[in-house]
Protein backbone atom coordinates (compact mmCIF):
# COMPACT_ATOMS: atom_id res chain seq x y z
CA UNK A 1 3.54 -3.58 10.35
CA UNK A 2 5.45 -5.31 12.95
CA UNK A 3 8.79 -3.76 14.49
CA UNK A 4 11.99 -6.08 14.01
CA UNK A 5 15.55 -5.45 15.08
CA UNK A 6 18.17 -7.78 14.53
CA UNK A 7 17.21 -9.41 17.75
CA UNK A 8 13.93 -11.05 17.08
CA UNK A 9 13.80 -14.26 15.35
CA UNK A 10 12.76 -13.46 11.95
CA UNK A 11 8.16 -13.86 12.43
CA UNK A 12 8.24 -12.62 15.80
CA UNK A 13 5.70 -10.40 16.39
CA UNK A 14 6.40 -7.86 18.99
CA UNK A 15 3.62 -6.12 20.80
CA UNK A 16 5.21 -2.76 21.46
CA UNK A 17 4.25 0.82 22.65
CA UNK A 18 3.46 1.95 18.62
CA UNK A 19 1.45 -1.44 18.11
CA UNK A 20 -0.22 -1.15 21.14
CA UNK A 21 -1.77 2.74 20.47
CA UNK A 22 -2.62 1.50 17.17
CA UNK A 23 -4.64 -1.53 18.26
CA UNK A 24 -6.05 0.39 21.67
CA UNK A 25 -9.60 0.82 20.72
CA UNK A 26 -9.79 -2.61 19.15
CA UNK A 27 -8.23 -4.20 22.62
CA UNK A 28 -10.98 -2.35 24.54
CA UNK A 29 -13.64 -3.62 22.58
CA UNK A 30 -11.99 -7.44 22.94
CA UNK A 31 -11.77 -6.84 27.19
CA UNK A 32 -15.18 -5.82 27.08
CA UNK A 33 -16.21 -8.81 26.20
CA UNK A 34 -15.87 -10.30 29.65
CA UNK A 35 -18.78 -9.44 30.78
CA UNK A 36 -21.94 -11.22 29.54
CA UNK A 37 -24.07 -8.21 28.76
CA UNK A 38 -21.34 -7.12 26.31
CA UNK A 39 -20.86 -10.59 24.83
CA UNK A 40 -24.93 -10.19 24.32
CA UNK A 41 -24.49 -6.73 22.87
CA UNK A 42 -21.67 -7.80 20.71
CA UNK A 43 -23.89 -10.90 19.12
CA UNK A 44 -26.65 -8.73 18.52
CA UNK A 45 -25.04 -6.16 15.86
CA UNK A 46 -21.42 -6.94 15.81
CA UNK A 47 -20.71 -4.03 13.25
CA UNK A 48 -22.71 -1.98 15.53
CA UNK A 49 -20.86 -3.08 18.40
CA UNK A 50 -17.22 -2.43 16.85
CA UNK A 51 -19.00 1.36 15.57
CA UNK A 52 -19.44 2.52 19.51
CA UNK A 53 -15.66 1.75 20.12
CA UNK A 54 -14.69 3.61 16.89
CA UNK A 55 -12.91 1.32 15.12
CA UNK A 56 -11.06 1.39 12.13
CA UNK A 57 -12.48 0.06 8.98
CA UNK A 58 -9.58 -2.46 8.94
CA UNK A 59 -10.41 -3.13 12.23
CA UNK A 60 -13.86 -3.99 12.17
CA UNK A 61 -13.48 -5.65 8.87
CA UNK A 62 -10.97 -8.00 10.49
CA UNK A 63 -13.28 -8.65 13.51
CA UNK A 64 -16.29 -9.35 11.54
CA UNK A 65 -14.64 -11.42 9.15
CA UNK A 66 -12.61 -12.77 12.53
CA UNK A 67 -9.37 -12.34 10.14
CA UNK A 68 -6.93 -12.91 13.12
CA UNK A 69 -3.76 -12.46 11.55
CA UNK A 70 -5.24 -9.15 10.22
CA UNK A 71 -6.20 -8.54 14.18
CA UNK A 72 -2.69 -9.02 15.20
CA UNK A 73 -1.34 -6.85 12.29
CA UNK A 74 -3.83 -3.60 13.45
CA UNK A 75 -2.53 -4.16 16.91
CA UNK A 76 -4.45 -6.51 18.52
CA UNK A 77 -3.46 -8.18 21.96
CA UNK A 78 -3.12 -12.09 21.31
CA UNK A 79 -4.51 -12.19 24.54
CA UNK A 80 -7.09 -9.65 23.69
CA UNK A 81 -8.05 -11.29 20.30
CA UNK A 82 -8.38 -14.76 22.34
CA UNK A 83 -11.34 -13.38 24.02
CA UNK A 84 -13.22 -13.42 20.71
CA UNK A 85 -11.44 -16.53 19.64
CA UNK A 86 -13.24 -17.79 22.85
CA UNK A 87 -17.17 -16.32 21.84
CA UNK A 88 -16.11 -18.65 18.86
CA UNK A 89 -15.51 -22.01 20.63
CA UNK A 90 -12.16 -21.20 19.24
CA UNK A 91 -9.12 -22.26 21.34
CA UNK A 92 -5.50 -20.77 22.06
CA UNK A 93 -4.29 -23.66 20.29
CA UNK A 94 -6.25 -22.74 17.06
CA UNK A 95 -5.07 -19.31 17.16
CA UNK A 96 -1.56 -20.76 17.85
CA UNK A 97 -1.86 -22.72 14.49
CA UNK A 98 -3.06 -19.72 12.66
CA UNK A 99 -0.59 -17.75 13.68
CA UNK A 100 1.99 -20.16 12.39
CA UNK A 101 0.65 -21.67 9.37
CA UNK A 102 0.24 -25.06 11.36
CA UNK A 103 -3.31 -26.93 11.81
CA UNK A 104 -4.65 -26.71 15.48
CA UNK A 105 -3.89 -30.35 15.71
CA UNK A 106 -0.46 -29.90 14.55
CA UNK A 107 0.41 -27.05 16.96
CA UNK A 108 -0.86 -28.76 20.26
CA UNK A 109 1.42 -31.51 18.92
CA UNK A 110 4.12 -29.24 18.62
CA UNK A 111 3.89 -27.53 21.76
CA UNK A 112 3.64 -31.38 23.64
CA UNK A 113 6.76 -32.30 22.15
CA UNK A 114 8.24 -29.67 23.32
CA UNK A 115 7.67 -27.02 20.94
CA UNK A 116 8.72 -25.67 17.54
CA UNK A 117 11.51 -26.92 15.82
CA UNK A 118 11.18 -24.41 12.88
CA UNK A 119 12.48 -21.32 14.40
């Protein structure tokens, strides 16, 4: 679901003007979570929640399951889908390792080293 053109390093994901529509709603719902009565809302019925932004049944499915990858596919922000990550206790650094097949552990390493040697 991701564009490519012979210029992005083969699992780059690029957040573009098509991925971006696609993922709007979702990305609202994720930046309204900044604000505590939200966050409240949100815990309370997150199905609910996800059903007064209109998401798509991928969408929500992939929230409520919190199936990032699946976030980021349907057009999620990675800096949109951290502030869910975040409700979570979940940190960049996890989502960094899910997003690259590498334990949290393993990324931070990764990144203080100087970062990925794989790509």
């Amino acid at each position: 679901m991701t564009s490519q053109n012979r210029l992005d390093p083969p699992g780059t994901y690029v957040f573009d003007g098509p991925t971006s529509r696609r993922g709007h709603r979702m990305n609202k719902l994720f930046m309204s979570l900044r604000e505590e009565a939200a966050r409240q809302d949100f815990l309370g019925d997150e199905a609910a929640y996800c059903r007064r932004f209109e998401l798509s049944r991928e969408q929500t499915d992939a929230v409520l399951r919190r199936d990032w990858q699946a976030m980021l596919d349907l057009g999620g922000s990675i800096f949109y889908i951290y502030k869910l990550a975040m409700m979570d206790g979940l940190s960049m650094q996890y989502l960094g390792g899910v997003f690259t097949g590498m334990s949290e552990a393993d990324f931070k390493a990764a990144m203080l080293a100087g970062g990925r040697t794989d790509v």
